[in-house]
N, C-alpha and C. Protein backbone atom coordinates (compact mmCIF):
# COMPACT_ATOMS: atom_id res chain seq x y z
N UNK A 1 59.78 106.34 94.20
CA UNK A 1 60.81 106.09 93.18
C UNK A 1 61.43 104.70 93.40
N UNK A 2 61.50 103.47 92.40
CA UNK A 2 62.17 102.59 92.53
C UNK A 2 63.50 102.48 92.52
N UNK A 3 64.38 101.22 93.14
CA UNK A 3 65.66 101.59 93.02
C UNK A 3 65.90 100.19 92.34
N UNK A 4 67.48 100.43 91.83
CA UNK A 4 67.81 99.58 91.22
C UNK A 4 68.94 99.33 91.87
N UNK A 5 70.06 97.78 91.41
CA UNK A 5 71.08 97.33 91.87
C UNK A 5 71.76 97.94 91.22
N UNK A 6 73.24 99.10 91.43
CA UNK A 6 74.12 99.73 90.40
C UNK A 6 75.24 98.67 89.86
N UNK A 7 75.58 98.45 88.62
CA UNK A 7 76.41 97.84 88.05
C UNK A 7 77.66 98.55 87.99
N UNK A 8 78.52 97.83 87.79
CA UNK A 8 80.09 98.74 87.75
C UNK A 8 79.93 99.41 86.67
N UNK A 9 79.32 99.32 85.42
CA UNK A 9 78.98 99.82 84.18
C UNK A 9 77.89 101.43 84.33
N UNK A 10 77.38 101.45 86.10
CA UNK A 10 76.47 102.25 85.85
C UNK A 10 76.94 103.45 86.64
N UNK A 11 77.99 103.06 87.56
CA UNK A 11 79.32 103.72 87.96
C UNK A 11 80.46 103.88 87.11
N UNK A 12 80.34 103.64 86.18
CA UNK A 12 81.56 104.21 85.19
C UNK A 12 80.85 105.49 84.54
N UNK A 13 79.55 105.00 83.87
CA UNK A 13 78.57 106.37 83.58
C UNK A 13 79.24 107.54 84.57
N UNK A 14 78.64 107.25 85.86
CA UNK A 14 78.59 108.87 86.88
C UNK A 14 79.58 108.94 86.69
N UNK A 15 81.04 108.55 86.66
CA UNK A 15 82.17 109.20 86.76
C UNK A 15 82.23 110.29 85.22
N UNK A 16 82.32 109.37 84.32
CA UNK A 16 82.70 109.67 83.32
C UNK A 16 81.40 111.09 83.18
N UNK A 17 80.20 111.02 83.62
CA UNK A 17 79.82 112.53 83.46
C UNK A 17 80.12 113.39 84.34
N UNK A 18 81.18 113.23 85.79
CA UNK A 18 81.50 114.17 85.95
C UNK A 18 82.78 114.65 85.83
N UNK A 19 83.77 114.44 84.81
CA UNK A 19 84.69 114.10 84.24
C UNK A 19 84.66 115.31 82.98
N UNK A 20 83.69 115.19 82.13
CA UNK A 20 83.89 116.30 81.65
C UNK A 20 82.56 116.99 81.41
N UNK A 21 83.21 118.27 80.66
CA UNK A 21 81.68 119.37 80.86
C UNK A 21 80.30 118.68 79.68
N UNK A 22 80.07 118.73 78.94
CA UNK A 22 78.90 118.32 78.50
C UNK A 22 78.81 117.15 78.05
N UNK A 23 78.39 115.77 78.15
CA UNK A 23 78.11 114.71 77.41
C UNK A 23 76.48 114.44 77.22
N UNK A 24 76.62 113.95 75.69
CA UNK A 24 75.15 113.25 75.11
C UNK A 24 75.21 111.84 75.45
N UNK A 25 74.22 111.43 74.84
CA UNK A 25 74.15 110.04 74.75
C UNK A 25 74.73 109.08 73.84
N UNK A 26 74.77 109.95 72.30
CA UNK A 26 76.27 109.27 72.04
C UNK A 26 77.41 108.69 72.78
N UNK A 27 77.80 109.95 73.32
CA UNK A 27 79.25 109.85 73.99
C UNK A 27 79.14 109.01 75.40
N UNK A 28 78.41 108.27 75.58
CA UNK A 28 78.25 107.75 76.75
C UNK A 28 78.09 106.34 76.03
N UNK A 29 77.78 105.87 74.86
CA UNK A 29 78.06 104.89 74.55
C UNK A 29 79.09 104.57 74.04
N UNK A 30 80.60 105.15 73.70
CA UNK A 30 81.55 104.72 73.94
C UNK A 30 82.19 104.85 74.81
N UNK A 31 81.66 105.82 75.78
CA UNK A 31 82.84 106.02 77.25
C UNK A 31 82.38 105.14 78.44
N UNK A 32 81.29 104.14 77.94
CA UNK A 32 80.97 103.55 78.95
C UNK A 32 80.80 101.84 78.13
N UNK A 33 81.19 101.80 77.26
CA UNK A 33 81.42 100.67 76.36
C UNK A 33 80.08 99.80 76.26
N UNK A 34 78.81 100.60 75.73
CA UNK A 34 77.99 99.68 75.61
C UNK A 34 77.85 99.44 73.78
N UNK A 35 77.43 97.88 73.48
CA UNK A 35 77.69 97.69 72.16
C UNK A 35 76.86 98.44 70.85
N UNK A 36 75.51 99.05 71.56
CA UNK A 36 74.75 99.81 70.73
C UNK A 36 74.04 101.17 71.64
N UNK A 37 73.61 102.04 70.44
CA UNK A 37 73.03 103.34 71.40
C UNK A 37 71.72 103.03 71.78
N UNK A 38 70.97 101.69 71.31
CA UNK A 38 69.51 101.39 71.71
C UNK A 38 69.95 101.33 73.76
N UNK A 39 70.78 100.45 73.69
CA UNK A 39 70.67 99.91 74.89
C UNK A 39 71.75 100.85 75.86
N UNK A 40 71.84 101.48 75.18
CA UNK A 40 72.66 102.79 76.36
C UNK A 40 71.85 103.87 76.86
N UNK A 41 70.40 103.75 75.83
CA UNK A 41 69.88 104.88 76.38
C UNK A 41 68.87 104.24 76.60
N UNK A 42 68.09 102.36 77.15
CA UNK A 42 67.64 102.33 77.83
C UNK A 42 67.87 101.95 79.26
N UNK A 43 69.55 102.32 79.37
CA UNK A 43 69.98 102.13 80.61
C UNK A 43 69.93 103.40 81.27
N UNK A 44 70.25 104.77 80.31
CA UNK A 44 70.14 105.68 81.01
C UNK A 44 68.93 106.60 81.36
N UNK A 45 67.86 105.90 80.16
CA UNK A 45 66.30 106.09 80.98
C UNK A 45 65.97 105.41 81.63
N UNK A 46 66.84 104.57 82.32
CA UNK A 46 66.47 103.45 83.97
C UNK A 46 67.28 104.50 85.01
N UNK A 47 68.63 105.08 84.70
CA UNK A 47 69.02 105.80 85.89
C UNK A 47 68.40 106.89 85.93
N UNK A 48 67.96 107.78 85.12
CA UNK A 48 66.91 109.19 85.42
C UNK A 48 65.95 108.42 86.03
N UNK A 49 65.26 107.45 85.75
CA UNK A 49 64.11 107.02 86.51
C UNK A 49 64.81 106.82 88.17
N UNK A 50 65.56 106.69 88.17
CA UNK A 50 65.88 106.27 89.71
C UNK A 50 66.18 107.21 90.34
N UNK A 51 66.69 108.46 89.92
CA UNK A 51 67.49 109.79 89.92
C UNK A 51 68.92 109.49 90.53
N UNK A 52 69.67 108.99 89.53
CA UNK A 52 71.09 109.50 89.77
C UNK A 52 71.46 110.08 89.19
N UNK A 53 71.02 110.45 87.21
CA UNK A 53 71.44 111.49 86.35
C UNK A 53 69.77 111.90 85.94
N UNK A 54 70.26 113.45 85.16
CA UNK A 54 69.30 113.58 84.45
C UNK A 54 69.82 114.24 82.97
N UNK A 55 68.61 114.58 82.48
CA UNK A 55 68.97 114.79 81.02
C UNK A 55 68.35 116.05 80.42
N UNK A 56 68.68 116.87 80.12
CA UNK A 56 68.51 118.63 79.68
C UNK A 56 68.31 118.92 78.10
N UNK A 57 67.51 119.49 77.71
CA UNK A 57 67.61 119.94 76.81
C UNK A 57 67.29 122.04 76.51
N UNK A 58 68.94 122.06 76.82
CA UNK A 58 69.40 123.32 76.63
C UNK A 58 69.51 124.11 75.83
N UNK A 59 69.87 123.85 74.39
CA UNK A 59 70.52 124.64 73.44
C UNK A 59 69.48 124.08 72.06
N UNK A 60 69.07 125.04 71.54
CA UNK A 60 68.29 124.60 70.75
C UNK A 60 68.87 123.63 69.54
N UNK A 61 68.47 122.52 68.86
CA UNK A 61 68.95 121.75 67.83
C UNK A 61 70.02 120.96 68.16
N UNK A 62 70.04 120.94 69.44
CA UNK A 62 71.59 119.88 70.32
C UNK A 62 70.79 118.65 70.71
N UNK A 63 70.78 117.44 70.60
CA UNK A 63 70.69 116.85 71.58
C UNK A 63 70.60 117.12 73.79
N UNK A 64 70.00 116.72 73.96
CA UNK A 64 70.01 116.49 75.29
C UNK A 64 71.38 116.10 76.05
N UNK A 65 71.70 116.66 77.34
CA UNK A 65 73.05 116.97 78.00
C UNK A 65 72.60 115.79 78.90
N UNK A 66 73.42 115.46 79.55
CA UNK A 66 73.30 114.11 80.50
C UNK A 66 74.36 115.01 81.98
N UNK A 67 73.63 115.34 83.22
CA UNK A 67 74.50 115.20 83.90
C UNK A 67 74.08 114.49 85.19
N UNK A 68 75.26 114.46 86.50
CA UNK A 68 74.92 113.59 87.72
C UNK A 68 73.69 114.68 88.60
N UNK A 69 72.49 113.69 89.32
CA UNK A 69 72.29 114.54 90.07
C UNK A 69 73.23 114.47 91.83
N UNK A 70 72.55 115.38 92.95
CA UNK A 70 72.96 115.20 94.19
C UNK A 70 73.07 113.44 94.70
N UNK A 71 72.06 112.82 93.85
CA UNK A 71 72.23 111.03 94.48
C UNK A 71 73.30 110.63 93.74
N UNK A 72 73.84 110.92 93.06
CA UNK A 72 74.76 110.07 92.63
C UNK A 72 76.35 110.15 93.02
N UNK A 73 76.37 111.33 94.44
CA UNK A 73 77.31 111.51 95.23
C UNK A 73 77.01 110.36 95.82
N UNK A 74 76.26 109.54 96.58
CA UNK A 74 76.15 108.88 97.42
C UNK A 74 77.13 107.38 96.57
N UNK A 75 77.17 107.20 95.42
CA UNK A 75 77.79 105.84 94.90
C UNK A 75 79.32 106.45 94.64
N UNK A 76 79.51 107.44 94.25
CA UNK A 76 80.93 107.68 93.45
C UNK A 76 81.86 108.96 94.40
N UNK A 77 82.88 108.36 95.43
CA UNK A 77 83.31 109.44 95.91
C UNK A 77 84.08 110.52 94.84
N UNK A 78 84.01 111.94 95.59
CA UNK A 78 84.17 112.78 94.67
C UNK A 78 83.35 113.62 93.49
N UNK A 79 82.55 113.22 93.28
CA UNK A 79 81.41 113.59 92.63
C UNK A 79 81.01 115.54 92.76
N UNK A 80 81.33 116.24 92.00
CA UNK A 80 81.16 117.24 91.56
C UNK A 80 79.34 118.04 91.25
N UNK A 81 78.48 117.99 91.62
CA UNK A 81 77.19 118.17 90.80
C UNK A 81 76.92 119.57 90.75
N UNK A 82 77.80 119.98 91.19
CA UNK A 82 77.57 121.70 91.07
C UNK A 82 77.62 122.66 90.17
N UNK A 83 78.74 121.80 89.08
CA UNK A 83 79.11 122.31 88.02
C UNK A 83 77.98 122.70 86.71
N UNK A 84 78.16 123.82 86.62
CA UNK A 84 77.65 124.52 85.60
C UNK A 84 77.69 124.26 83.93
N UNK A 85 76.86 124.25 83.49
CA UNK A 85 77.10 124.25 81.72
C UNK A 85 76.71 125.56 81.51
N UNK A 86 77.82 126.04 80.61
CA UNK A 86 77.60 127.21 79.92
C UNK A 86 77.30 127.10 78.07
N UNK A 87 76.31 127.81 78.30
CA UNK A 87 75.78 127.96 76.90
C UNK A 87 76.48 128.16 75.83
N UNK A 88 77.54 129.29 75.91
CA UNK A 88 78.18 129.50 75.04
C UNK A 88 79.59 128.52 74.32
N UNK A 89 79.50 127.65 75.49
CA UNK A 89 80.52 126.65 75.10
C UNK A 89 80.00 125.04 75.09
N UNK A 90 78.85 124.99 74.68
CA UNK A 90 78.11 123.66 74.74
C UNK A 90 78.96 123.31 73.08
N UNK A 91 78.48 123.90 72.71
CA UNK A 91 79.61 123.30 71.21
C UNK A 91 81.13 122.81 70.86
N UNK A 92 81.58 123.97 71.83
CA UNK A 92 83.23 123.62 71.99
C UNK A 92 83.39 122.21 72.82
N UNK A 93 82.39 121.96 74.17
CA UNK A 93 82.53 120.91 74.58
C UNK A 93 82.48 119.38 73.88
N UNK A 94 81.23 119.81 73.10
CA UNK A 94 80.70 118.58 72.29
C UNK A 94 81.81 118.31 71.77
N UNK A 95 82.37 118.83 70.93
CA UNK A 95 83.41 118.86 70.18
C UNK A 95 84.85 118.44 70.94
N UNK A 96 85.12 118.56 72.06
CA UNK A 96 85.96 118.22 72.77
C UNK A 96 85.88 116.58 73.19
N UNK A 97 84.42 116.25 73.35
CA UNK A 97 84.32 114.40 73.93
C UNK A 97 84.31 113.93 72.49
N UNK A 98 83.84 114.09 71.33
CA UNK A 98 84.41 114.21 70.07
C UNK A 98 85.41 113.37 69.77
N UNK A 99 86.38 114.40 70.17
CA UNK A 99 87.69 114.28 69.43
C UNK A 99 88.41 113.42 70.95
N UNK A 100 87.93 113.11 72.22
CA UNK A 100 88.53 112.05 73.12
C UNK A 100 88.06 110.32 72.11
N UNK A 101 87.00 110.45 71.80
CA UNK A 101 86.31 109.30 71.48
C UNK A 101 86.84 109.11 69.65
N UNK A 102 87.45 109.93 69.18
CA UNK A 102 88.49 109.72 68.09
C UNK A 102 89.19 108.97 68.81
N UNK A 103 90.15 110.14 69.52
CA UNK A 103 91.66 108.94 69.85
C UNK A 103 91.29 107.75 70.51
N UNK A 104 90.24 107.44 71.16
CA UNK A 104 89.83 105.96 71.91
C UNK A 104 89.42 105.24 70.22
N UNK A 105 89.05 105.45 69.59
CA UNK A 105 88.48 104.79 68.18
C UNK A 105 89.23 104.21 67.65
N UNK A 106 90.25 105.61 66.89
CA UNK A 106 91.34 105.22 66.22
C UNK A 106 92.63 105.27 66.30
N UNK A 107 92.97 105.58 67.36
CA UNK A 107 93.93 105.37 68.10
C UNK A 107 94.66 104.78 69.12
N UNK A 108 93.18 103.82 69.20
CA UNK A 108 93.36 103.19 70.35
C UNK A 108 93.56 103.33 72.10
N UNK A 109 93.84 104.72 72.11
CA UNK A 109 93.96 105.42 73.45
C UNK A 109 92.57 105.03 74.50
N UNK A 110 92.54 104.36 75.72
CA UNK A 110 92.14 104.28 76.27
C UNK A 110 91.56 105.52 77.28
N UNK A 111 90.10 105.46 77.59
CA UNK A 111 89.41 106.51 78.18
C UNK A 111 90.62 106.92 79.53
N UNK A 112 90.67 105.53 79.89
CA UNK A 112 91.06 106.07 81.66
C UNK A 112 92.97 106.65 81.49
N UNK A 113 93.26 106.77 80.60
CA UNK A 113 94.48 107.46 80.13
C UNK A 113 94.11 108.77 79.57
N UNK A 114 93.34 109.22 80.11
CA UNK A 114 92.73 110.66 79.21
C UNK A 114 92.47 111.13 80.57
N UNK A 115 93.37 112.33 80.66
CA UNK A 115 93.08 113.23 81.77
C UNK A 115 92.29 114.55 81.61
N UNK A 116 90.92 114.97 82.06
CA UNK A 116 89.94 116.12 81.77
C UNK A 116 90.56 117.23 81.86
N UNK A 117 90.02 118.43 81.31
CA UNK A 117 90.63 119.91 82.26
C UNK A 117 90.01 119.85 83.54
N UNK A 118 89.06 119.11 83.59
CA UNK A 118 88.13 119.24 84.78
C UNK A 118 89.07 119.01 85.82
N UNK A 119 89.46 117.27 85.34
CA UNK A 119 90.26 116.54 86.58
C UNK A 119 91.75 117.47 86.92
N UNK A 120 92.09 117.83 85.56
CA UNK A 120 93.79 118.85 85.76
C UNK A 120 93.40 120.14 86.95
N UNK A 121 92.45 121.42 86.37
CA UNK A 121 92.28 121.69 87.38
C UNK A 121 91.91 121.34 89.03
N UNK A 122 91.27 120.54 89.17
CA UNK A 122 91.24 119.92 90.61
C UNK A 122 92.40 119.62 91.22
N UNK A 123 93.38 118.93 90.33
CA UNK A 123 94.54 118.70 90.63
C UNK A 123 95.79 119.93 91.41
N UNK A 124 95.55 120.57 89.93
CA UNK A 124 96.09 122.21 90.82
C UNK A 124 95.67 122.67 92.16
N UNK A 125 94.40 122.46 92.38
CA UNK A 125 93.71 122.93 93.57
C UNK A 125 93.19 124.13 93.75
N UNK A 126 92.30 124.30 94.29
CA UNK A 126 91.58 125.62 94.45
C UNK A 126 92.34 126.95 93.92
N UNK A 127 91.90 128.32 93.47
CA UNK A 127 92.48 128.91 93.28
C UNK A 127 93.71 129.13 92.28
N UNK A 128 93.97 128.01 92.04
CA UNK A 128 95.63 128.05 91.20
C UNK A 128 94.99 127.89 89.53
N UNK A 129 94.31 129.06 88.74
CA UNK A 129 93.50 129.04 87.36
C UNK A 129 94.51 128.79 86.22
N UNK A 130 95.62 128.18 86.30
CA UNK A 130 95.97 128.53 85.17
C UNK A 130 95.74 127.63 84.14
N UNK A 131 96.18 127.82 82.91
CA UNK A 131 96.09 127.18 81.40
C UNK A 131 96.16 125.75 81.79
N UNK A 132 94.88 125.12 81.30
CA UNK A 132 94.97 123.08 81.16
C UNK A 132 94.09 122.98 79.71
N UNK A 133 95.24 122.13 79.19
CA UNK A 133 94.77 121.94 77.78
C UNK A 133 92.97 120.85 78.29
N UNK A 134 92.44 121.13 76.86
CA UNK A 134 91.05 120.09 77.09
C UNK A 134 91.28 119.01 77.71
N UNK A 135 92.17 118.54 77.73
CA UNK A 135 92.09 116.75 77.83
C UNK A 135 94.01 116.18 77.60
N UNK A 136 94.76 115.51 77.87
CA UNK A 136 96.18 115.21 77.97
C UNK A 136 95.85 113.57 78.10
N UNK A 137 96.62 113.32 77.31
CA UNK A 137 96.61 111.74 77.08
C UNK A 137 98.08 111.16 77.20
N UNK A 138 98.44 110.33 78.49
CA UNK A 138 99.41 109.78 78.74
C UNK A 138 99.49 107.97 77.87
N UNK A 139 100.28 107.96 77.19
CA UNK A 139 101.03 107.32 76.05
C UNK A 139 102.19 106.92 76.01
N UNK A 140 102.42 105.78 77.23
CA UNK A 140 103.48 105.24 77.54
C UNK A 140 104.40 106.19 78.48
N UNK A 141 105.58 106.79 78.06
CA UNK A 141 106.95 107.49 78.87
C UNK A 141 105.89 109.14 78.22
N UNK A 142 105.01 109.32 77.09
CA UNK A 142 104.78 110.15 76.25
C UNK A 142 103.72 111.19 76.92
N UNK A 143 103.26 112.36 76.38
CA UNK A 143 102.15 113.26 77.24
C UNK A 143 101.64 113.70 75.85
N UNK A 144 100.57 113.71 75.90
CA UNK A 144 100.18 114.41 74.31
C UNK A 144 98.37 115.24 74.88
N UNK A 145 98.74 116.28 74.90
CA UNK A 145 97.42 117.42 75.01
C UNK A 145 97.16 117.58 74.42
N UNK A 146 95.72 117.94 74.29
CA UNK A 146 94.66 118.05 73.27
C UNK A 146 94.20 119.52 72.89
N UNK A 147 93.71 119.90 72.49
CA UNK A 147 93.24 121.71 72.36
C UNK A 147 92.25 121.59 71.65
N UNK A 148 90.85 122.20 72.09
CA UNK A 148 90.09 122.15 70.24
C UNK A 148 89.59 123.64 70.59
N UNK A 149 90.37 123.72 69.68
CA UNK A 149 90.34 125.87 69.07
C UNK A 149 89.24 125.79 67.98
N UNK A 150 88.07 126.01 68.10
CA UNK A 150 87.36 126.68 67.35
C UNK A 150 86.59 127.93 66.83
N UNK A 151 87.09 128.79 67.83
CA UNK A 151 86.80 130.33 67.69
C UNK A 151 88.34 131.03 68.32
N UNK A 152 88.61 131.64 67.21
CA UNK A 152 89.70 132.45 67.58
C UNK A 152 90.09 133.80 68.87
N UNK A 153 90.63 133.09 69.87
CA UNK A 153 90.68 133.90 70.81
C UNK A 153 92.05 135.06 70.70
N UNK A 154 92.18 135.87 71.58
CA UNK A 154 93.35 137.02 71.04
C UNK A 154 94.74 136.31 70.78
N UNK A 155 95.30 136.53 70.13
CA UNK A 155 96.00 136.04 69.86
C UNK A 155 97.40 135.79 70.46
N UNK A 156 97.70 137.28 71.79
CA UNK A 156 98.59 136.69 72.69
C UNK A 156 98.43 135.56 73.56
N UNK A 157 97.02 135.44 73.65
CA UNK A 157 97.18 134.22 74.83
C UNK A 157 97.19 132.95 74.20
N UNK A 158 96.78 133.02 72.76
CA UNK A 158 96.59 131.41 71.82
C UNK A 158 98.03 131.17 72.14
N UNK A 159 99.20 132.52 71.53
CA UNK A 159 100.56 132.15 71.40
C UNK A 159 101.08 131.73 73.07
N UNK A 160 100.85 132.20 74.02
CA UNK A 160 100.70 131.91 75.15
C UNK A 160 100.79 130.12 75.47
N UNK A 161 99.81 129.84 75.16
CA UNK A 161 99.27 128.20 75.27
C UNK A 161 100.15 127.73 74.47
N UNK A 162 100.25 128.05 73.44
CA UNK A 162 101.05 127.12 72.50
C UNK A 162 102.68 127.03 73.46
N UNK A 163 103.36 128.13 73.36
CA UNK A 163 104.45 128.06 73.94
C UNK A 163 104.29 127.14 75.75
N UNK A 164 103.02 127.05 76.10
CA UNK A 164 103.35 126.61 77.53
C UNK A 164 103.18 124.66 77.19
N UNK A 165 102.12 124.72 76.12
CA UNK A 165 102.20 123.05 75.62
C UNK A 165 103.38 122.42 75.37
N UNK A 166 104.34 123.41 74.58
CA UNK A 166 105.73 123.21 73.95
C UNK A 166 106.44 122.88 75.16
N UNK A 167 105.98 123.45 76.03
CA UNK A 167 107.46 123.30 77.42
C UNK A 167 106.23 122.31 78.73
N UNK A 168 105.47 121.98 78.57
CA UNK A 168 105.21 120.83 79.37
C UNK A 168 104.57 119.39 78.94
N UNK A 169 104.20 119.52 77.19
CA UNK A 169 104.26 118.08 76.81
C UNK A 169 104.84 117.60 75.79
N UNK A 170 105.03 116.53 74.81
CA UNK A 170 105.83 115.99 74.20
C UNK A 170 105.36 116.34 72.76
N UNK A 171 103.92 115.78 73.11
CA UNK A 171 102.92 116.88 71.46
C UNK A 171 101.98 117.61 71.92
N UNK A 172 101.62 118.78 71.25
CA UNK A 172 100.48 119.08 70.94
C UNK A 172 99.33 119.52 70.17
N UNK A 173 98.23 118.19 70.00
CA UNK A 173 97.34 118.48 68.84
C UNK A 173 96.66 119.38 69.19
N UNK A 174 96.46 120.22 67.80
CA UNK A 174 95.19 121.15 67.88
C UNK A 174 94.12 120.58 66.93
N UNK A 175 93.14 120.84 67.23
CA UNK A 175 91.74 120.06 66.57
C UNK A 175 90.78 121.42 66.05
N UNK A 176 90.91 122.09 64.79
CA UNK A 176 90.74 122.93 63.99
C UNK A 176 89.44 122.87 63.48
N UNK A 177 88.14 123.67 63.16
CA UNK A 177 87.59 123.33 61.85
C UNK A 177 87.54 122.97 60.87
N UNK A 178 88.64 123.61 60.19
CA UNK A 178 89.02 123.22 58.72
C UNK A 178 90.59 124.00 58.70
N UNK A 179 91.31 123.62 57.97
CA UNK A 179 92.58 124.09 57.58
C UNK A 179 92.79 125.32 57.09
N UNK A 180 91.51 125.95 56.61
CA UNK A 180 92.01 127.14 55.89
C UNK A 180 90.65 128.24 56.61
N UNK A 181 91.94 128.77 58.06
CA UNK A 181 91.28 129.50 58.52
C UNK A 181 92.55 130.37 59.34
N UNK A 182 92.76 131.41 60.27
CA UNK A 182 92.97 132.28 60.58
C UNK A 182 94.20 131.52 62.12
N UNK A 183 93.23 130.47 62.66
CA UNK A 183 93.59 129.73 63.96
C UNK A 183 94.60 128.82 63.50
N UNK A 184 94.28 128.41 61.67
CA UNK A 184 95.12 127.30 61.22
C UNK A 184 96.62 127.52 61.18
N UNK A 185 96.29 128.99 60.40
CA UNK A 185 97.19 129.63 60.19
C UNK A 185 98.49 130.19 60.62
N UNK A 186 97.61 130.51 62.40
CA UNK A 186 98.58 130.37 63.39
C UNK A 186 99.54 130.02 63.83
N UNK A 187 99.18 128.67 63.51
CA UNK A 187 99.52 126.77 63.88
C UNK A 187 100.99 126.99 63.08
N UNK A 188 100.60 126.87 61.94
CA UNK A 188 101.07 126.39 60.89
C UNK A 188 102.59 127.69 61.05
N UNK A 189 102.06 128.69 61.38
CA UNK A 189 103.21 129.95 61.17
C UNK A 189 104.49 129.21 62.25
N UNK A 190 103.99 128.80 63.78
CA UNK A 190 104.56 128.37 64.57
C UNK A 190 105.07 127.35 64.69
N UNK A 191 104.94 126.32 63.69
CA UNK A 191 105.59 125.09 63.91
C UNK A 191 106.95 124.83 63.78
N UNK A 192 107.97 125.44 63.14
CA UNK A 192 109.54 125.60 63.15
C UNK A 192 110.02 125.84 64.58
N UNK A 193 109.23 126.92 65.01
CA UNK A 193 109.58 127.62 66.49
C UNK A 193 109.09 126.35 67.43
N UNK A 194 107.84 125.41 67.68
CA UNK A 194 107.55 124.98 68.50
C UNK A 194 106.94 123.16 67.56
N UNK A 195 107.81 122.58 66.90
CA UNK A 195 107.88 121.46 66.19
C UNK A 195 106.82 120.31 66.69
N UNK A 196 106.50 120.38 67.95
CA UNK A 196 105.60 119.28 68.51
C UNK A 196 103.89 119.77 68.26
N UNK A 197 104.07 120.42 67.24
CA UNK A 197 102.41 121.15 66.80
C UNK A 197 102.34 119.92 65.92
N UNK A 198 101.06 119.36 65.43
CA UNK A 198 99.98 118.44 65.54
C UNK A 198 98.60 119.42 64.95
N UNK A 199 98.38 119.65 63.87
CA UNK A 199 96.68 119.44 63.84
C UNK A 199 96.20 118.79 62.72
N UNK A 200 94.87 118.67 62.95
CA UNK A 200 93.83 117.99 62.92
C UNK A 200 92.54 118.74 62.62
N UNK A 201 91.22 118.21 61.45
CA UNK A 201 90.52 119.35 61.46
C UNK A 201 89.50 118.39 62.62
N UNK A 202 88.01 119.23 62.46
CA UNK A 202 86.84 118.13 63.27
C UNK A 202 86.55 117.76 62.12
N UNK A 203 86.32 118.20 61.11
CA UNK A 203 85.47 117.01 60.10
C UNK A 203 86.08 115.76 60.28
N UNK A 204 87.37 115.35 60.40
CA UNK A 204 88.49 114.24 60.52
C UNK A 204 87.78 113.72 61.56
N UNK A 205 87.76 114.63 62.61
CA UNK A 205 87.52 113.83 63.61
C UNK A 205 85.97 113.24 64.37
N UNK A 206 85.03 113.69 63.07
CA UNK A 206 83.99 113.37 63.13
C UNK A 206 83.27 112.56 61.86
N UNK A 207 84.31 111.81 61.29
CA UNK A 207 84.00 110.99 60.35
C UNK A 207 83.59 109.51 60.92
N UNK A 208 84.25 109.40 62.38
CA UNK A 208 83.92 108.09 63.41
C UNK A 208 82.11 108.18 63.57
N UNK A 209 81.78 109.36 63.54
CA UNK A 209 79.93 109.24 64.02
C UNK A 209 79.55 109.42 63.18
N UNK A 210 79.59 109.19 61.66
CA UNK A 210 78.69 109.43 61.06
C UNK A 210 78.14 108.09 60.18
């Protein structure tokens, strides 16, 4: 296997895939700021060739998953490779780097101001499971968490989250399918009671890739 010289650009890659749960190759060309997807993905068929990542194709009609392998502990302390993709949430994820690479688009929010659930839980530390929104984006003095609800879970614990977003950040968006649905509805019932509600559908937020 040949090796190559790593660029700071090729160490921002490994982080940023182990940062959150599923990324394509899209999403690696804006989280790693290259100017086109030709040349992002012949950088990242130079690092599979070397083996620091590889690339999966899991879920039928998805694109290919990008994650770190065991070598790419050796460049990036901290490095995670153990972590699992689950099938059933390869969509919710997609949908989650999505809507990070909105607010970096059009909002200007910078990647490295975007905190993962990945990185929040670690933070907590072993053992301590509780509720971390997708992703929390620090915005000056501001905290603004992210949520993308796309399958309606029971409904005490949705109300649950909502009330714990209300009492530890300043907003919180929810990132919806479409407006006229059951989860929207939710939203919408609760916003008098908890005013810092925020949503958003994905079509909105997938008008940037198309």
């Amino acid at each position: 296997m040949s090796e190559i010289k790593l660029t700071e650009r090729d160490e921002k890659i490994i982080r940023e895939l182990d940062r959150w749960r599923v990324v394509q190759g899209k999403h690696i060309r804006h989280l790693a700021g290259f100017s086109g997807q030709r040349a992002c993905d012949r950088r990242l068929r130079k690092l599979i060739e070397v083996g620091y990542i590889k690339r999966e194709k899991i879920l039928y009609g998805v694109a290919g998953l990008y994650s770190n392998t065991g070598k790419a502990k050796l460049i990036a302390e901290g490095i995670n490779t153990s972590q699992k993709i689950r099938v059933e949430q390869i969509q919710h994820d997609i949908a989650v780097l999505d809507t990070a690479i909105y607010f970096n688009q059009v909002q200007k929010i910078p990647f490295k101001d975007m905190k993962t659930e990945i990185e929040l839980h670690r933070l907590d530390g072993f053992g301590n499971r509780k509720h971390r929104p997708d992703f929390v984006i620090n915005k000056g003095a501001k905290t603004i968490c992210v949520e993308v609800e796309l399958s309606q879970k029971s409904k005490d614990r949705f109300l649950a989250n909502i009330q714990d977003n209300f009492l530890a950040y300043d907003t919180q968006v929810w990132v919806v399918l479409d407006t006229d649905n059951k989860i929207a509805d939710i939203l919408r019932d609760n916003i008098i009671q908890y005013p810092n509600i925020k949503i958003i559908t994905l079509q909105e937020v997938r008008k940037i890739h198309e």
